[in-house]
C-alpha atoms as a PDB file:
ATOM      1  CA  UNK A   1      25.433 -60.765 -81.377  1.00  0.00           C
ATOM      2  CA  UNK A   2      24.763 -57.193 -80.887  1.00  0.00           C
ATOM      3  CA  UNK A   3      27.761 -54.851 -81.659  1.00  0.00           C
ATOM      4  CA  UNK A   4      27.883 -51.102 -80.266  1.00  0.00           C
ATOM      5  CA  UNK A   5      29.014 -48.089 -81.701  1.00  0.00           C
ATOM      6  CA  UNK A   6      32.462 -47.510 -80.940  1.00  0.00           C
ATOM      7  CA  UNK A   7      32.953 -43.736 -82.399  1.00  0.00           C
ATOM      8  CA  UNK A   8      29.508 -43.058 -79.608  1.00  0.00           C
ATOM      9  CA  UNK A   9      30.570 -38.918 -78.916  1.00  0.00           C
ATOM     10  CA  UNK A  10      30.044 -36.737 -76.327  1.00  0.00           C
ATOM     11  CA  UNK A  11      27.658 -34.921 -79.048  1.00  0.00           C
ATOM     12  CA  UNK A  12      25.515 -37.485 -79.279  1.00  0.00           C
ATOM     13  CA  UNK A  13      24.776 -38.059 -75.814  1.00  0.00           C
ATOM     14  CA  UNK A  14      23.910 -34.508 -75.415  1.00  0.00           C
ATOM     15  CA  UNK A  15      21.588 -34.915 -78.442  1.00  0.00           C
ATOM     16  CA  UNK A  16      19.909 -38.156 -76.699  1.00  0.00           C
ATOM     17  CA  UNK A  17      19.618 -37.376 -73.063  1.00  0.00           C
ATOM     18  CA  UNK A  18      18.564 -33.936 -75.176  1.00  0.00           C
ATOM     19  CA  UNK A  19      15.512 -35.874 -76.575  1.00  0.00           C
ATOM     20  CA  UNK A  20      14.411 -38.024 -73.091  1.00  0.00           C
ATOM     21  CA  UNK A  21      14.486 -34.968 -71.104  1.00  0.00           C
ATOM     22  CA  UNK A  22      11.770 -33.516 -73.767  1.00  0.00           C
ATOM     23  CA  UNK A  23       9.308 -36.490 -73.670  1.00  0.00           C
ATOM     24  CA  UNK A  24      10.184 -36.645 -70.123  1.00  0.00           C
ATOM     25  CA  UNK A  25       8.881 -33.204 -69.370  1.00  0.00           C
ATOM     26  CA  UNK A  26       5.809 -34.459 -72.112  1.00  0.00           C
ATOM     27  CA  UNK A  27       4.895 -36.994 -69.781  1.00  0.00           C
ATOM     28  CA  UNK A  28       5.040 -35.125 -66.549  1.00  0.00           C
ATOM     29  CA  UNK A  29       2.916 -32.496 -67.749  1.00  0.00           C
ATOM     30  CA  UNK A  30       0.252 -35.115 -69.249  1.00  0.00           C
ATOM     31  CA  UNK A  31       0.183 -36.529 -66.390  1.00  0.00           C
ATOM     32  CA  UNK A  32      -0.283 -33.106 -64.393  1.00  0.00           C
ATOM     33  CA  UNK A  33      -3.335 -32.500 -66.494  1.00  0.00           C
ATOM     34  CA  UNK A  34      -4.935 -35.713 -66.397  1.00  0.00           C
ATOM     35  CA  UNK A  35      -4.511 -35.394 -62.231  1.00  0.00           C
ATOM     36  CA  UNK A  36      -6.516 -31.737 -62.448  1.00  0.00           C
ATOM     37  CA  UNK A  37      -9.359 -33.272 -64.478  1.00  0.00           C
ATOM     38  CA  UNK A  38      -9.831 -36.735 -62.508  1.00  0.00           C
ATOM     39  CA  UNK A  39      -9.547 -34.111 -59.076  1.00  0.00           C
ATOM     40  CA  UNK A  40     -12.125 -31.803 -60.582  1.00  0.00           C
ATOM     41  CA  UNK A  41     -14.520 -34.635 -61.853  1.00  0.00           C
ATOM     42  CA  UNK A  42     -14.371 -36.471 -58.401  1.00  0.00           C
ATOM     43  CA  UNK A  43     -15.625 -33.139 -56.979  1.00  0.00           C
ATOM     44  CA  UNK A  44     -12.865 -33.883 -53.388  1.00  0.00           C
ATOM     45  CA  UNK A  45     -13.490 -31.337 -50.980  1.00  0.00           C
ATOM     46  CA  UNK A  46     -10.842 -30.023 -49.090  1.00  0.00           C
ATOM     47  CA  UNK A  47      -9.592 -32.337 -46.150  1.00  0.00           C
ATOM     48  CA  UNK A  48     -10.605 -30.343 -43.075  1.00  0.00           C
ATOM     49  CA  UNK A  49      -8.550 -30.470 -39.417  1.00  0.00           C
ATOM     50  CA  UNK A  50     -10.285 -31.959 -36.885  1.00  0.00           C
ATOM     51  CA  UNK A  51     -11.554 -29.460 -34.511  1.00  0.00           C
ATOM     52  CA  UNK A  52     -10.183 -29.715 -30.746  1.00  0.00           C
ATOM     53  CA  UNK A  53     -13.655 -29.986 -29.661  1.00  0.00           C
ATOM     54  CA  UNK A  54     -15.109 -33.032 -31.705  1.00  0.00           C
ATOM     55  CA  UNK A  55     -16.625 -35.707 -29.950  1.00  0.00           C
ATOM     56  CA  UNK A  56     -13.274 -37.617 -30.265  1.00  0.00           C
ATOM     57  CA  UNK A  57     -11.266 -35.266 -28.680  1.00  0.00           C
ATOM     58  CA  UNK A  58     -14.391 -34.705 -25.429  1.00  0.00           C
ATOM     59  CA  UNK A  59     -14.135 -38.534 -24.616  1.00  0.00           C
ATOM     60  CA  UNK A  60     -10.388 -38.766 -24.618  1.00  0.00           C
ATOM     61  CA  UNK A  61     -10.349 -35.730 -21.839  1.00  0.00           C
ATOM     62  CA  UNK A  62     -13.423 -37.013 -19.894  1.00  0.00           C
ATOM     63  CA  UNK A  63     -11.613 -40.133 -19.541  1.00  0.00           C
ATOM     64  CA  UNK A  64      -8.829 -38.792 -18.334  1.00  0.00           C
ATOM     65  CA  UNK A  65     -10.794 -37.159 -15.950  1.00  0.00           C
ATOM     66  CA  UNK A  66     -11.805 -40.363 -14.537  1.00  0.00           C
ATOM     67  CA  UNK A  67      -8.493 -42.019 -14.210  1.00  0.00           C
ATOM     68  CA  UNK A  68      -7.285 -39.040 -12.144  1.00  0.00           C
ATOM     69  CA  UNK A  69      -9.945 -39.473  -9.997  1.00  0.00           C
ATOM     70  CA  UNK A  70      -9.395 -42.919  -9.767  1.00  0.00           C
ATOM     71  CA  UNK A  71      -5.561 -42.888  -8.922  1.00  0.00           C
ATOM     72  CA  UNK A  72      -6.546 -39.850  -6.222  1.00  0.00           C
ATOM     73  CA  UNK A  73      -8.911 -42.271  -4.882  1.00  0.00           C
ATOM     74  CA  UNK A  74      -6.970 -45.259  -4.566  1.00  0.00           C
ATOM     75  CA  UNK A  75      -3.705 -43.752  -3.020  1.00  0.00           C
ATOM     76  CA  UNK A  76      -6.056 -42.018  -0.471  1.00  0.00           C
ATOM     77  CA  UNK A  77      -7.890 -45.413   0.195  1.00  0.00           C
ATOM     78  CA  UNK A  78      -4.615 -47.817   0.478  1.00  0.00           C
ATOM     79  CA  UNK A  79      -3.433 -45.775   2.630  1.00  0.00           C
ATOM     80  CA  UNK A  80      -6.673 -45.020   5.003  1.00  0.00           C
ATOM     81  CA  UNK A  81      -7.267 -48.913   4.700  1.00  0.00           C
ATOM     82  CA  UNK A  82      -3.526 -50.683   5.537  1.00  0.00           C
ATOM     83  CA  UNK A  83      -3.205 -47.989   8.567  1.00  0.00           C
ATOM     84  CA  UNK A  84      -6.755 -48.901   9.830  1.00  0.00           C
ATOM     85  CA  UNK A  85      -5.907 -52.618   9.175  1.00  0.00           C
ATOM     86  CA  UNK A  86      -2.442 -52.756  11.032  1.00  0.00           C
ATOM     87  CA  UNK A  87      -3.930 -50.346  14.266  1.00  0.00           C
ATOM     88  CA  UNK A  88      -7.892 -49.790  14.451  1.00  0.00           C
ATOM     89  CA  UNK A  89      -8.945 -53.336  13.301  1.00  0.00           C
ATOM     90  CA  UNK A  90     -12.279 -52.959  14.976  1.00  0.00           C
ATOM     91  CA  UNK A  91     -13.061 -49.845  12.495  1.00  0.00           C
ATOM     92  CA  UNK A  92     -12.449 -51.587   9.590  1.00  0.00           C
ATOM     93  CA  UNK A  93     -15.705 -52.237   8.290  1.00  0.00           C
ATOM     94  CA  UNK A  94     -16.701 -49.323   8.100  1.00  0.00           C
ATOM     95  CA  UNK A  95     -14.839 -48.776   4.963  1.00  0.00           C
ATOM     96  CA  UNK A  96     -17.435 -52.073   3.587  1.00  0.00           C
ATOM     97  CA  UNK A  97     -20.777 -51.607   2.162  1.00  0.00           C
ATOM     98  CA  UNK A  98     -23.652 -53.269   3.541  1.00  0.00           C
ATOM     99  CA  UNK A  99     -23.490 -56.591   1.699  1.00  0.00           C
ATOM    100  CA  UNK A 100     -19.659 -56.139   0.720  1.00  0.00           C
ATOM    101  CA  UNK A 101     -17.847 -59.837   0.030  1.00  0.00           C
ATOM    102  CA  UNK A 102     -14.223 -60.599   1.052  1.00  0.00           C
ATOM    103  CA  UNK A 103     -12.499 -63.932  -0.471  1.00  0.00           C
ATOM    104  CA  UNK A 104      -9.865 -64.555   1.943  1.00  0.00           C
ATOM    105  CA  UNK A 105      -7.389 -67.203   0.059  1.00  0.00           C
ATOM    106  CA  UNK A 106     -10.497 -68.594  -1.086  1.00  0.00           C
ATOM    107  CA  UNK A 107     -12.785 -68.423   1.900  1.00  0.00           C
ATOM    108  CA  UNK A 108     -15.621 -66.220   1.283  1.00  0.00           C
ATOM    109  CA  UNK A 109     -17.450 -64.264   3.902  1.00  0.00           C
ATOM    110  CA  UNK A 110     -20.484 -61.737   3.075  1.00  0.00           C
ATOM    111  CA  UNK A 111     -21.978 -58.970   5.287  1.00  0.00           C
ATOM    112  CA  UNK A 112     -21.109 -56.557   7.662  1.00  0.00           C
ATOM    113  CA  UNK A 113     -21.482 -58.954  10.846  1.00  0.00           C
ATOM    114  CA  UNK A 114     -19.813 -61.580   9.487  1.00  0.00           C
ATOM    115  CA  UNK A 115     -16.625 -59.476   8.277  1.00  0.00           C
ATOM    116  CA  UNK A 116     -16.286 -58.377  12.033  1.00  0.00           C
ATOM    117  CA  UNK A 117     -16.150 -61.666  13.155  1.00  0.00           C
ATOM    118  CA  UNK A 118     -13.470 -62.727  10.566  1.00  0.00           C
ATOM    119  CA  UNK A 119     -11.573 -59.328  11.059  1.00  0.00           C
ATOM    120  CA  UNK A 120     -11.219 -60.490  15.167  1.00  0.00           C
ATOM    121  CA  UNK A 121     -10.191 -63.518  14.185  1.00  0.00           C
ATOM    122  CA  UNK A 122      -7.096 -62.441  12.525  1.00  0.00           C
ATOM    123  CA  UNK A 123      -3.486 -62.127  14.669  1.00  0.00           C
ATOM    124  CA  UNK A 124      -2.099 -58.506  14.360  1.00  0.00           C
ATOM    125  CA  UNK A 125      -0.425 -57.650  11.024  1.00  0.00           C
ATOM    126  CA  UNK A 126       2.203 -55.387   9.645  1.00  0.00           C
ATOM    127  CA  UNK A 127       1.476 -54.633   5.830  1.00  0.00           C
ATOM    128  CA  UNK A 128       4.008 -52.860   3.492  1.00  0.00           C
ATOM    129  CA  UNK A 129       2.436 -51.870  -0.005  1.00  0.00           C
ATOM    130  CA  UNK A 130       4.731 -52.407  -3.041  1.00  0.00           C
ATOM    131  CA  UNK A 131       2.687 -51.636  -5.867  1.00  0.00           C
ATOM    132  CA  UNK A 132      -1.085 -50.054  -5.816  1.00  0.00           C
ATOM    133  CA  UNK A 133      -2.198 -49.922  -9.600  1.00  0.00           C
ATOM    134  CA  UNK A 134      -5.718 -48.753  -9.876  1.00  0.00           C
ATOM    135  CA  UNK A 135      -8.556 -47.525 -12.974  1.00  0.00           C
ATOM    136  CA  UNK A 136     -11.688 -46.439 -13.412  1.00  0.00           C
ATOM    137  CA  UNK A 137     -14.407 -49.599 -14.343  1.00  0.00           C
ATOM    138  CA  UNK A 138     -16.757 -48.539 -16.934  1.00  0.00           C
ATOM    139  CA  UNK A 139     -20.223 -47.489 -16.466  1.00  0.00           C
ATOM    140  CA  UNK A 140     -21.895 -50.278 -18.451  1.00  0.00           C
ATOM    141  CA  UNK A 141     -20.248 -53.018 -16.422  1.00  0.00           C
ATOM    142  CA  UNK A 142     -21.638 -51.322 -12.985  1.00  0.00           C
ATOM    143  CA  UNK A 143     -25.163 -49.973 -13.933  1.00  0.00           C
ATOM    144  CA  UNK A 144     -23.536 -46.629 -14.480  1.00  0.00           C
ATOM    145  CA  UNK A 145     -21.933 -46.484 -10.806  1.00  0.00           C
ATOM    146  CA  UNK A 146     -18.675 -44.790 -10.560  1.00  0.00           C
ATOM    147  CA  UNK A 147     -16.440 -47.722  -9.418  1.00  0.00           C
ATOM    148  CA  UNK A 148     -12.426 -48.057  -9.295  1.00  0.00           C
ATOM    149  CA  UNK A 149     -10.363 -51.071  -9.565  1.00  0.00           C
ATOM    150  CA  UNK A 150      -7.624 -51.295  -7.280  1.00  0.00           C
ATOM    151  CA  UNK A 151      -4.423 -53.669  -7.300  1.00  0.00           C
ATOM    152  CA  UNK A 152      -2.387 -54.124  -4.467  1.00  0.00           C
ATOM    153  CA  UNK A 153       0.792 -55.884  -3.555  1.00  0.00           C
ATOM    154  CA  UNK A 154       3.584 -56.204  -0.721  1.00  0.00           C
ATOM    155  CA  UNK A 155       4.447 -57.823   2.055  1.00  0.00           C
ATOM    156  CA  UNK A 156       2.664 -58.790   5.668  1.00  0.00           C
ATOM    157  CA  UNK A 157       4.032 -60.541   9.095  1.00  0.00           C
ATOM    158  CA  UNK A 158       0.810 -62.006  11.154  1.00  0.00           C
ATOM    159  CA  UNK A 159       1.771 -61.450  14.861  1.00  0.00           C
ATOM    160  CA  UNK A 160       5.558 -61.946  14.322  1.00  0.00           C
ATOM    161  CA  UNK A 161       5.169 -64.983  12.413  1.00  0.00           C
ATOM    162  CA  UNK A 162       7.353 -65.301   8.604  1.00  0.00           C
ATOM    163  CA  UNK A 163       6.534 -62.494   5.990  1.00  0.00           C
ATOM    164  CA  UNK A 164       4.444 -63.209   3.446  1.00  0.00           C
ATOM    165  CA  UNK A 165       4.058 -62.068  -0.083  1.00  0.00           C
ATOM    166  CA  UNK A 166       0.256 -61.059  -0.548  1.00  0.00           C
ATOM    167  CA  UNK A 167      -1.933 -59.468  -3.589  1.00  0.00           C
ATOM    168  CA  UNK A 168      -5.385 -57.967  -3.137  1.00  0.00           C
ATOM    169  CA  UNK A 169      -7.886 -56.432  -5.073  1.00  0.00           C
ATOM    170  CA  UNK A 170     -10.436 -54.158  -4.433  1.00  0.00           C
ATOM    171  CA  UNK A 171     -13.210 -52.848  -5.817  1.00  0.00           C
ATOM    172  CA  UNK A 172     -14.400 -49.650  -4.541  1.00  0.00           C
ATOM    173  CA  UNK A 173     -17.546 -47.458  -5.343  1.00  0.00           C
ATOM    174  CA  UNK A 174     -18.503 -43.763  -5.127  1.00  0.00           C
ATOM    175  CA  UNK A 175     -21.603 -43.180  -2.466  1.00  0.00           C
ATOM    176  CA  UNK A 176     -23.309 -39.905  -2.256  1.00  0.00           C
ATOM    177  CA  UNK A 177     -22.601 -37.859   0.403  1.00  0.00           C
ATOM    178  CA  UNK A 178     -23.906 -34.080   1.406  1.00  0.00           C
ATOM    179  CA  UNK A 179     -19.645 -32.595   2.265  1.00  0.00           C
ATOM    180  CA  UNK A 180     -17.860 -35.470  -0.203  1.00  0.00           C
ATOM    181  CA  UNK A 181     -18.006 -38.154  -1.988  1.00  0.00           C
ATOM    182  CA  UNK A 182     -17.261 -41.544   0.387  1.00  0.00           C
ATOM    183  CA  UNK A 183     -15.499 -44.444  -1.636  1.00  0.00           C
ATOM    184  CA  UNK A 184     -16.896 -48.307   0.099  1.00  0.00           C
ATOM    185  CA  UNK A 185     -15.406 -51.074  -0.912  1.00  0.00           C
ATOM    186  CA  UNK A 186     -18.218 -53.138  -2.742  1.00  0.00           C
ATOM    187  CA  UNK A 187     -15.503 -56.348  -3.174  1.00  0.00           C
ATOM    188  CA  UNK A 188     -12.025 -57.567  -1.788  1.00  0.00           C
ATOM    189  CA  UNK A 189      -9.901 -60.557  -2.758  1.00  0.00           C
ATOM    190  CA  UNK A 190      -6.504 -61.025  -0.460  1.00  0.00           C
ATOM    191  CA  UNK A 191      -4.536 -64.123  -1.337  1.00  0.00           C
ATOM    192  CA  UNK A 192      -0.636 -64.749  -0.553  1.00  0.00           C
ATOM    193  CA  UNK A 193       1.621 -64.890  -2.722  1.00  0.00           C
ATOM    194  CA  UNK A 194       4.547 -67.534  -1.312  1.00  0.00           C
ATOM    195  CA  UNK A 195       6.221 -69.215  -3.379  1.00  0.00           C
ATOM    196  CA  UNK A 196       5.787 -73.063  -3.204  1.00  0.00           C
ATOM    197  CA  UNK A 197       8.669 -74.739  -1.053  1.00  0.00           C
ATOM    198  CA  UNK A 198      10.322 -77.800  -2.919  1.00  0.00           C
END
């Protein structure tokens, strides 16, 4: 069994920690020394801030540049769209390019012609938006033309029948025009929402 001093004195703990404080500040400064020379054999250059114009830095603004666009877009078109809906029916495909396709709960129906028909078909509604989400689609899914995705939901009483819950989704693209650009809808997708009665 291992016995300890007993007559240990407040000497000779000066003398020891005395002694590791020495080879401690040995160590530290070996160890300094070795750090310059592996440094200056690696050669490591300087780290350098990235500048506020790298490519990085371009991309991040440009896209925010599109999503603005896109949210100015959509809030403009939900609300030019519901209000022609709800009281100018008839004008309503205008806002539809030429070969535009609507899936109505699952019914599709293609064409300018043929949307008019549906569109008279349909009682008189009363839509309230809840929600409009929207963003930009990216140019290599659309052949490099500006499109937006736009999310709606709310509610919508057909000719004073029950409310319905409804979600619809849009997708809108920029056309060319001499004064502005005009956003057409180039797909839309309306299904209700109701829950299942039990």
């Amino acid at each position: 069994m291992r016995r300890y001093r007993r007559d240990w004195s407040p000497r000779d703990s000066r003398r020891y920690h005395g002694k590791r404080d020495s080879y401690d500040e040995e160590r530290r400064s070996s160890y300094q020394s070795r750090e310059r020379r592996t440094r200056e054999e690696l050669g490591t250059p300087p780290r350098q801030e990235q500048s506020a114009t790298s490519p990085l830095m371009a991309a991040s603004v440009d896209f925010k540049t599109h999503v603005d666009q896109a949210c100015r877009a959509a809030e403009e078109f939900v609300n030019i769209y519901y209000e022609t809906m709800d009281r100018r029916r008839r004008a309503l495909t205008r806002l539809y390019l030429d070969q535009a396709t609507l899936i109505w709960n699952g019914n599709a129906v293609t064409g300018l012609e043929a949307l008019a028909n549906f569109f008279e078909t349909l009682p008189s509604s009363e839509f309230q938006v809840n929600m409009l989400d929207c963003q930009p689609v990216h140019e290599q899914a659309t052949q490099a033309q500006t499109t937006v995705l736009v999310v709606t939901s709310g509610t919508v009483r057909f000719d004073g029948n029950k409310q319905h819950y409804f979600n619809q989704n849009f997708l809108l693209t920029a056309q060319p025009n001499p004064q502005s650009t005009v956003w057409k809808i180039a797909s839309d997708c309306f299904r209700f929402q109701d829950w299942a009665s039990t």
